[in-house]
N, C-alpha and C. Protein backbone atom coordinates (compact mmCIF):
# COMPACT_ATOMS: atom_id res chain seq x y z
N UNK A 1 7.27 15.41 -4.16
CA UNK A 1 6.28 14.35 -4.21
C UNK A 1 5.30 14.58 -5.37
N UNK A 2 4.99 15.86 -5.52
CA UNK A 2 4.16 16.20 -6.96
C UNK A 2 4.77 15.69 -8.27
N UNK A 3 5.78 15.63 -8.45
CA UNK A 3 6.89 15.44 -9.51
C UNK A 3 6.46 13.50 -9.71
N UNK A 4 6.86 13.13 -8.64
CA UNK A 4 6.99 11.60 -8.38
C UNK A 4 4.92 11.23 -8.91
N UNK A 5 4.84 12.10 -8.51
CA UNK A 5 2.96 11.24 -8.51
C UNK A 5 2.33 11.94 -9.94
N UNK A 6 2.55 12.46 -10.52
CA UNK A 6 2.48 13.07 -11.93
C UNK A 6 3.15 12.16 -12.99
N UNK A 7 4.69 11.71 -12.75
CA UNK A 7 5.19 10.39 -13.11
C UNK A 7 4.70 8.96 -12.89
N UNK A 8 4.55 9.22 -11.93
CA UNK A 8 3.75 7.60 -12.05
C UNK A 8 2.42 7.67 -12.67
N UNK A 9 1.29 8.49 -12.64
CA UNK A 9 0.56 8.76 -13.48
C UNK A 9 0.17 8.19 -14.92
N UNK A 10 1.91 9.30 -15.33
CA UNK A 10 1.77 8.99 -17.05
C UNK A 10 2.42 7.64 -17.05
N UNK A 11 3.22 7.12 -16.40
CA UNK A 11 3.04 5.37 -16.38
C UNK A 11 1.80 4.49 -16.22
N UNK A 12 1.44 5.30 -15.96
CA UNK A 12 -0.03 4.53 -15.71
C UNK A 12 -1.02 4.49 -17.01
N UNK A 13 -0.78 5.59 -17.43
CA UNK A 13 -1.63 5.68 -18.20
C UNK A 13 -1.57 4.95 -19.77
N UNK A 14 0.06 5.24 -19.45
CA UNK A 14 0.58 4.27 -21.05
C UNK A 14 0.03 2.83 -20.53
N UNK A 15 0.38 2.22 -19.69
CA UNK A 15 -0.11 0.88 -19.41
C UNK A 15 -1.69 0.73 -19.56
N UNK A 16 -2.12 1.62 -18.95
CA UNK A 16 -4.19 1.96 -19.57
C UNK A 16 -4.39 1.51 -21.10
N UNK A 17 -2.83 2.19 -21.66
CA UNK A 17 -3.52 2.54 -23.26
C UNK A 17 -3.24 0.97 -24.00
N UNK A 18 -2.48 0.51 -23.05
CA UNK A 18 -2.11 -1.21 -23.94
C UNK A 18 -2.72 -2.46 -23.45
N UNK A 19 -3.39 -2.04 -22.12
CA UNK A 19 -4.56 -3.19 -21.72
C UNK A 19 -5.31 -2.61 -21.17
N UNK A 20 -6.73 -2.70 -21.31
CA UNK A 20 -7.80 -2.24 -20.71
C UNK A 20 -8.01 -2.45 -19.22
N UNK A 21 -7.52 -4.29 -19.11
CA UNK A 21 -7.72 -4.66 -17.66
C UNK A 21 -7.04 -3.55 -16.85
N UNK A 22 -5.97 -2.50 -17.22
CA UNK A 22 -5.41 -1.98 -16.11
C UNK A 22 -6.72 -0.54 -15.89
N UNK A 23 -7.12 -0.36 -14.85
CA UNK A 23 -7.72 0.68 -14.44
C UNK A 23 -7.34 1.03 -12.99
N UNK A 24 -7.83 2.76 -12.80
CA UNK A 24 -7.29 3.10 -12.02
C UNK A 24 -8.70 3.36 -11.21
N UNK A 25 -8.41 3.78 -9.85
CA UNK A 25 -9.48 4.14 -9.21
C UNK A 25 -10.13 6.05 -9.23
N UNK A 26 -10.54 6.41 -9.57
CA UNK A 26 -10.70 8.47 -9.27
C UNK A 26 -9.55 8.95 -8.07
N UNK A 27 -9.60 8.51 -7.24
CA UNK A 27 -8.64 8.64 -6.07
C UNK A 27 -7.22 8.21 -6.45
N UNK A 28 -6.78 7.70 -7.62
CA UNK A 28 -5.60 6.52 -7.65
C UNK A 28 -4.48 7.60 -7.30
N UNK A 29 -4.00 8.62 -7.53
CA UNK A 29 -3.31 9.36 -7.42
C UNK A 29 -2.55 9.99 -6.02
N UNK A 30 -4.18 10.38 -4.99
CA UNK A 30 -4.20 10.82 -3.93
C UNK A 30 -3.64 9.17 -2.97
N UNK A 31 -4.11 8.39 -3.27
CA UNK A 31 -3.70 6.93 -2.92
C UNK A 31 -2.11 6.74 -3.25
N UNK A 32 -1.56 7.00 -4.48
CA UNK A 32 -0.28 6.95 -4.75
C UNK A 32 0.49 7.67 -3.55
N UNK A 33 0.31 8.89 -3.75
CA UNK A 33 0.60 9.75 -3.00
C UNK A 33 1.03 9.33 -1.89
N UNK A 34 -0.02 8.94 -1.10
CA UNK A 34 0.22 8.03 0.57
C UNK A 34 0.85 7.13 0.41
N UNK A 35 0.97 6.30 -0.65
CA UNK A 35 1.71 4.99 -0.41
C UNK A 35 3.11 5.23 -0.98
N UNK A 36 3.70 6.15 -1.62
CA UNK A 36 4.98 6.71 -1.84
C UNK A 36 5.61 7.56 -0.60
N UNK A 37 4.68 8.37 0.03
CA UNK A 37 4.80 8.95 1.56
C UNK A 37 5.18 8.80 2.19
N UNK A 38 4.64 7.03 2.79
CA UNK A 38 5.15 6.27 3.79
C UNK A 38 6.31 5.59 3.46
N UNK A 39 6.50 5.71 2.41
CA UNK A 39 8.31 5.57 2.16
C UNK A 39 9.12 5.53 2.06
N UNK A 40 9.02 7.16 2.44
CA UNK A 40 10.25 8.41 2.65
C UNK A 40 10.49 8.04 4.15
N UNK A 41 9.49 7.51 4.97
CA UNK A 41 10.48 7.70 6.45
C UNK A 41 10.66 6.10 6.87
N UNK A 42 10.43 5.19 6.23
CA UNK A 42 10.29 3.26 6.76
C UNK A 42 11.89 3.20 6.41
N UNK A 43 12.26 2.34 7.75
CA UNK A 43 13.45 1.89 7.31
C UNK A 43 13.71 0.46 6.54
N UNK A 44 12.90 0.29 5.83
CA UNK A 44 12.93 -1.21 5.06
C UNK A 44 12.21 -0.17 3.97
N UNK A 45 12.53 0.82 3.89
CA UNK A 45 12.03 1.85 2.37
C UNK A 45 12.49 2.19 1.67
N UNK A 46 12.96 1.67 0.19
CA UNK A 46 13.59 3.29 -0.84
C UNK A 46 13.07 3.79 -1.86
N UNK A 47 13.13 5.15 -1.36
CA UNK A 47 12.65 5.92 -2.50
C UNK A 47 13.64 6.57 -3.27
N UNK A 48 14.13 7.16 -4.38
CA UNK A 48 15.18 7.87 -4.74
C UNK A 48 14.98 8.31 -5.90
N UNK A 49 15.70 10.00 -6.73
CA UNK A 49 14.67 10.06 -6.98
C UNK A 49 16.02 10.43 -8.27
N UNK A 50 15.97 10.72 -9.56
CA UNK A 50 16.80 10.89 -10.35
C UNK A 50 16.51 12.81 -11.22
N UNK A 51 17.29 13.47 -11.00
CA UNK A 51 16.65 14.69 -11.65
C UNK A 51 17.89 15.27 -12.71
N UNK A 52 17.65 15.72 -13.71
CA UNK A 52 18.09 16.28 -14.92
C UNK A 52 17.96 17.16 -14.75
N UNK A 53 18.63 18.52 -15.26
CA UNK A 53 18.28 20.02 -15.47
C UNK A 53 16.98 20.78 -14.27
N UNK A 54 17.36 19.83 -12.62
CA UNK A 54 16.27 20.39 -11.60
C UNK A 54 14.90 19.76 -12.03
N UNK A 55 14.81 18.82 -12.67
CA UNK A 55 13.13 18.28 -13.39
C UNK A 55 13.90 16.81 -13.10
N UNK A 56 12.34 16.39 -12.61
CA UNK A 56 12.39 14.61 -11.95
C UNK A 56 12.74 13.90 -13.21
N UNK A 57 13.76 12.81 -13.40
CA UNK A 57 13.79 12.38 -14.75
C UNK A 57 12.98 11.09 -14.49
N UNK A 58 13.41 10.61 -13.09
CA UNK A 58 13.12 9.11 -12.96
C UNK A 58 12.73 8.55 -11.43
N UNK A 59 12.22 7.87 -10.93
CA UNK A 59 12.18 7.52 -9.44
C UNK A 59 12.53 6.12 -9.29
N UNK A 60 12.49 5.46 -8.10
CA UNK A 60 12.98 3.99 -7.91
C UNK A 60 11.95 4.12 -6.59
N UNK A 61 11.21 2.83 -6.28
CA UNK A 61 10.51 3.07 -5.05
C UNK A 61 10.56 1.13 -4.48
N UNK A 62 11.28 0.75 -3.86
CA UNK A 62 11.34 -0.20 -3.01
C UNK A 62 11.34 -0.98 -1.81
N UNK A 63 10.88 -2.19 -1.21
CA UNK A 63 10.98 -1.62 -0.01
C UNK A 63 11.31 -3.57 0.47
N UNK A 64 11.78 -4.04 1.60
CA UNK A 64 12.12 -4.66 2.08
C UNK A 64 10.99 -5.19 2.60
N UNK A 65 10.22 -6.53 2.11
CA UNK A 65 9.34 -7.29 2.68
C UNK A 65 10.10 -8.64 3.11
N UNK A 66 9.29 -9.04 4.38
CA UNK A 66 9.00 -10.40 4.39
C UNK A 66 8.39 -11.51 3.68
N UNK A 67 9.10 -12.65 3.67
CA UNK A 67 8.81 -13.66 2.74
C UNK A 67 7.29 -14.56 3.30
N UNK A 68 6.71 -15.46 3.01
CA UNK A 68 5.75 -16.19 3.48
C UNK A 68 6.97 -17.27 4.41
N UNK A 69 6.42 -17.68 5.57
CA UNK A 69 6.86 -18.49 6.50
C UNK A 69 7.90 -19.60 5.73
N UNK A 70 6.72 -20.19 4.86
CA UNK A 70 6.94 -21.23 4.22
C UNK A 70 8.19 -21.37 3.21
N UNK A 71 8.92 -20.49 2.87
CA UNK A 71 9.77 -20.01 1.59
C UNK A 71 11.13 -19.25 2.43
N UNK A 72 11.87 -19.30 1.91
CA UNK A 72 13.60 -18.55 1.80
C UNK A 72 13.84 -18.01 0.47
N UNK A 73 13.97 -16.43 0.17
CA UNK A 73 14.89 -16.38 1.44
C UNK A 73 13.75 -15.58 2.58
N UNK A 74 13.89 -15.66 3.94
CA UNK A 74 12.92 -14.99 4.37
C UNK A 74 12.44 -13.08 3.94
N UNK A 75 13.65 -12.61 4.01
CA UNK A 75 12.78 -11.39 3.12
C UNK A 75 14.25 -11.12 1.72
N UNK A 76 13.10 -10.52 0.98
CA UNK A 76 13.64 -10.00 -0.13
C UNK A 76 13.37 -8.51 -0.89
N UNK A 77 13.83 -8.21 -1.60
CA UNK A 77 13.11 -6.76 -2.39
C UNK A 77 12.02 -6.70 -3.06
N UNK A 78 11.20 -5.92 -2.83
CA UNK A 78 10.20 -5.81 -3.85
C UNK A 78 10.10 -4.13 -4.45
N UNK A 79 10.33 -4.53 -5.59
CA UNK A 79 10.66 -3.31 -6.58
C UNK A 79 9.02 -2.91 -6.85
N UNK A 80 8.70 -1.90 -6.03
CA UNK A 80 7.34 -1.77 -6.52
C UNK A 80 7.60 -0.72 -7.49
N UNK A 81 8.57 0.34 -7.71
CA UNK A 81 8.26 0.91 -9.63
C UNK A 81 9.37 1.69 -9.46
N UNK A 82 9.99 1.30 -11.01
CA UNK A 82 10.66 2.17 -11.52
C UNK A 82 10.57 3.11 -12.69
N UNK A 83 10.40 4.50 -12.75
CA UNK A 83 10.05 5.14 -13.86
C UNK A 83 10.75 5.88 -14.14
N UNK A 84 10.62 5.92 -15.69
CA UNK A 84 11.74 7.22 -16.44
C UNK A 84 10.86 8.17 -17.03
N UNK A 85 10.83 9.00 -17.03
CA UNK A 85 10.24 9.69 -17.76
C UNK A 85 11.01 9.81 -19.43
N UNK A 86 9.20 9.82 -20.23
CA UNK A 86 9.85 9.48 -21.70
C UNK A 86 11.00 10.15 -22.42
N UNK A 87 11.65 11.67 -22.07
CA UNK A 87 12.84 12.04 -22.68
C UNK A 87 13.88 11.92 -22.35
N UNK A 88 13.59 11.38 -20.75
CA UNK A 88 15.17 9.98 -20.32
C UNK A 88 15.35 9.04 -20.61
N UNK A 89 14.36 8.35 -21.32
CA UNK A 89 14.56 6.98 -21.37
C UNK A 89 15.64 6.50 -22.33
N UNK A 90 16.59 5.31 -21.80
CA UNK A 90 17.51 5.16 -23.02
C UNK A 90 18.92 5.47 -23.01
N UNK A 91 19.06 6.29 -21.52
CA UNK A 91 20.35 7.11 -21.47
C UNK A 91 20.97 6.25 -19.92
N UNK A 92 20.61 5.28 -19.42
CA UNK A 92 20.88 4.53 -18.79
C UNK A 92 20.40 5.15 -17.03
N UNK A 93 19.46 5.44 -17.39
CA UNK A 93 19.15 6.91 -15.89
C UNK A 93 18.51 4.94 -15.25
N UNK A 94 17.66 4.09 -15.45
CA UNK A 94 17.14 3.01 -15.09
C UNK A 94 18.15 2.37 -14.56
N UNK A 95 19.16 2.16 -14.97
CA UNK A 95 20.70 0.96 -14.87
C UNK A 95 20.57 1.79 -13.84
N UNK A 96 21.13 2.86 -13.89
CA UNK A 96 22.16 3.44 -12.57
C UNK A 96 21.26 3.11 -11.26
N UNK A 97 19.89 3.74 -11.44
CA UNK A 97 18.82 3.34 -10.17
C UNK A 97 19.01 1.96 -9.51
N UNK A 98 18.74 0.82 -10.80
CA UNK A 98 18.60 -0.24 -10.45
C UNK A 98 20.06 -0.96 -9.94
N UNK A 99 21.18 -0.06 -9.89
CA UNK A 99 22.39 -0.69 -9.33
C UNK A 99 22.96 0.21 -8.04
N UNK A 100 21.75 1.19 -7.51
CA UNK A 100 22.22 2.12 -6.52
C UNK A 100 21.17 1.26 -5.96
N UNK A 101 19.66 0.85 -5.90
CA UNK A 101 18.98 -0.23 -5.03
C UNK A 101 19.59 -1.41 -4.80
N UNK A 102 20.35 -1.93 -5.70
CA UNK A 102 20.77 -3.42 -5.14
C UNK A 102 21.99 -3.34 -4.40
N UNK A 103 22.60 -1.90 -4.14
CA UNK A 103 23.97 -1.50 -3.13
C UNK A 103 23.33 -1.21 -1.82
N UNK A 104 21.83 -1.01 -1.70
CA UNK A 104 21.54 -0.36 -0.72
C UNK A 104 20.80 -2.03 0.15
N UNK A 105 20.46 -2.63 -1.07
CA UNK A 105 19.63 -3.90 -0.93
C UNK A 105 20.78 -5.27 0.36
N UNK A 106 21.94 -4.52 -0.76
CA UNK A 106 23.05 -5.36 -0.22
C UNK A 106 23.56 -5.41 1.35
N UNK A 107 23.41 -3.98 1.48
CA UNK A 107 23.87 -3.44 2.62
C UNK A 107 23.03 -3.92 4.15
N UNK A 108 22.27 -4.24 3.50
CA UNK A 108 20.97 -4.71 4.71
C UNK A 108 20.97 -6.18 4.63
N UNK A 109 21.62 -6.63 3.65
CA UNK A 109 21.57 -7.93 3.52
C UNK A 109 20.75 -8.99 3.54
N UNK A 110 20.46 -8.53 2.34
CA UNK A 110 18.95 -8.82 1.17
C UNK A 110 19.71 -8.83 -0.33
N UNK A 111 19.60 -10.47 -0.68
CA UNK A 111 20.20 -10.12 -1.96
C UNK A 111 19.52 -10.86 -3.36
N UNK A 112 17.68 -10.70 -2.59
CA UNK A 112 17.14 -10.89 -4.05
C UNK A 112 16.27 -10.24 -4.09
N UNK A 113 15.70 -9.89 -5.31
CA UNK A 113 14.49 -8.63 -5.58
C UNK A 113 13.32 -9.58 -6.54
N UNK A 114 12.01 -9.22 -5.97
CA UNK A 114 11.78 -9.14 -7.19
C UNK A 114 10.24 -8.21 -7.45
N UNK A 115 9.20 -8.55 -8.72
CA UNK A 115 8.94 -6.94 -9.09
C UNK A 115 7.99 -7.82 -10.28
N UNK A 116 7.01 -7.24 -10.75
CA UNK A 116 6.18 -7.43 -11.54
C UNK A 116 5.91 -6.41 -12.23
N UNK A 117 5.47 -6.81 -13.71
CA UNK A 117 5.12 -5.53 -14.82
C UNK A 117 4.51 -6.20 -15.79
N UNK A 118 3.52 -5.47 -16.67
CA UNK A 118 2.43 -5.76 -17.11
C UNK A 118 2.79 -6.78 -18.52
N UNK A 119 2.03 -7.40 -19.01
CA UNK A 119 2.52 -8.43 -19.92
C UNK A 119 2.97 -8.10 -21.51
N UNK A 120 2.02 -6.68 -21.54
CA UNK A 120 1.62 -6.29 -22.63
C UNK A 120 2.82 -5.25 -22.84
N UNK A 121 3.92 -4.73 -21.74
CA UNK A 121 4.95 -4.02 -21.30
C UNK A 121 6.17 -4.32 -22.15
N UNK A 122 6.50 -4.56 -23.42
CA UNK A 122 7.52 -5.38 -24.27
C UNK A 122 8.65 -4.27 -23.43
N UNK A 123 9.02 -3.29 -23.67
CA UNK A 123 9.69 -1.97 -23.44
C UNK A 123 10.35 -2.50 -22.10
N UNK A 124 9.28 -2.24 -21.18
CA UNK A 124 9.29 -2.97 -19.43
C UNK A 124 10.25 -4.26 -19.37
N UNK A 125 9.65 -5.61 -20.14
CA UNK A 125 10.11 -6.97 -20.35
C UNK A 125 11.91 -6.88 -20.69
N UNK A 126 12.03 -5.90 -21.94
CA UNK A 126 13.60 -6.31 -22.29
C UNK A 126 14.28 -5.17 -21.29
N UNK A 127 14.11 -4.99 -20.47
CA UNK A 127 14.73 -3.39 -19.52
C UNK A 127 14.74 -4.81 -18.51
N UNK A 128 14.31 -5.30 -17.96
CA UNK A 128 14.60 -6.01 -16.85
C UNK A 128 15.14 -7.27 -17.04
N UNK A 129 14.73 -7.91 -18.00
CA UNK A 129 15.79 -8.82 -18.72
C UNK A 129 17.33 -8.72 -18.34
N UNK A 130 17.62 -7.40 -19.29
CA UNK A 130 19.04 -6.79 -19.27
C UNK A 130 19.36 -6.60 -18.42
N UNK A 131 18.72 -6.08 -17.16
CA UNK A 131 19.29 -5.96 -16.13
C UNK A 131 19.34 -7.04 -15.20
N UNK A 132 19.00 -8.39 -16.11
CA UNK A 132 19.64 -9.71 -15.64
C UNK A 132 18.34 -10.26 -14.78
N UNK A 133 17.19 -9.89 -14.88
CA UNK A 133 16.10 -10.46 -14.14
C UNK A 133 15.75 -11.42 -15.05
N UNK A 134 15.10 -12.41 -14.32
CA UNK A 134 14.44 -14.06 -15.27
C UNK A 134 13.44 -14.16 -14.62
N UNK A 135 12.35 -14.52 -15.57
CA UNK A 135 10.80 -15.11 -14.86
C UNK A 135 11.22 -15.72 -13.97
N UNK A 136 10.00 -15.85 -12.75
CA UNK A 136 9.97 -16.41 -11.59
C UNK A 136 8.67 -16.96 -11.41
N UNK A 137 7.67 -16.49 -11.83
CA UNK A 137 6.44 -17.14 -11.42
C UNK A 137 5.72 -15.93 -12.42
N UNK A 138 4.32 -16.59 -12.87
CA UNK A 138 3.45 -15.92 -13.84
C UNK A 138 2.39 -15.90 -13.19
N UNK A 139 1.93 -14.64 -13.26
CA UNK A 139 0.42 -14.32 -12.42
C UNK A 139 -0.65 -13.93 -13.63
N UNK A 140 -1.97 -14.76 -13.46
CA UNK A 140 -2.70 -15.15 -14.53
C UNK A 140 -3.55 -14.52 -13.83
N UNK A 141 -4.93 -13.76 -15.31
CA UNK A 141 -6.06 -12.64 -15.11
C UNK A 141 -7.18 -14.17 -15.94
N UNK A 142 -7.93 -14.25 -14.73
CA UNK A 142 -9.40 -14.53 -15.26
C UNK A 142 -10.59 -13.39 -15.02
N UNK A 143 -11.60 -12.73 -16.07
CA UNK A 143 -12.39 -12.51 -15.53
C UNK A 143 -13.49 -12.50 -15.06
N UNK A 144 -14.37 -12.93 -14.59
CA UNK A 144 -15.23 -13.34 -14.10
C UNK A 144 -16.55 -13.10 -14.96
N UNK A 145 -16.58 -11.63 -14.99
CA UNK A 145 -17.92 -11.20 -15.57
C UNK A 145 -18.15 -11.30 -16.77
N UNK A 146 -16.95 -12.12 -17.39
CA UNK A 146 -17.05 -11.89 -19.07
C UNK A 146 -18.23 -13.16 -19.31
């Protein structure tokens, strides 16, 4: 779990460095922590984790929600993060994740995902593209105090 929350981290932080709006809380970590936690034992949970040479290369963390009443399909995937760490990236360690979740997705019989990432994310944008994802809906930042 140290491995996994140290990784998401330095994801975090690259996303810090390309929009300001993203901030984290002092706690964000210890918070990660718990909310990756409760993942390891939910059965509408996956966590999984990808390792190279005994060192975490990459994680996948998803989990099986319900839809709003109003909408079908009633539940679907929500890819809350996938990370590579930067000297995996490129070697297809992402593909393989993202086609061992949609076998597991399948199996429960759930066969749409979907997953949000930051705008400013070009890297993020053509990685999910390729892996055949298409906009679905755009979530817009006003801020208030400006």
């Amino acid at each position: 779990m140290d491995a996994i929350v140290d990784l998401w981290g330095l994801m975090m932080k690259e996303h810090m460095a390309r929009d300001p709006r993203v901030r984290l809380t002092d706690g964000a970590l210890v918070s990660y922590r718990a909310y990756a936690s409760q993942h390891l034992s939910g059965a509408d949970s996956y966590l999984r984790v990808a390792e190279v040479n005994e060192r975490l290369a990459a994680f996948c963390l998803l989990s099986i929600v319900r839809n709003l009443p109003m909408f079908l399909p009633p539940r679907y995937g929500y890819l809350s993060d996938l990370v590579v760490a930067p000297p995996y990236r490129r070697r297809g360690i992402g593909r393989a994740m993202m086609e061992d979740a949609g076998r597991w997705l399948r199996a429960r019989n759930v066969h749409s995902v979907q997953l949000q990432y930051y705008h400013d994310n070009r890297a993020g944008r053509q990685f999910w593209e390729a892996m055949g994802f298409q906009p679905y809906y755009t979530r817009m930042w006003l801020d208030m105090n400006a």
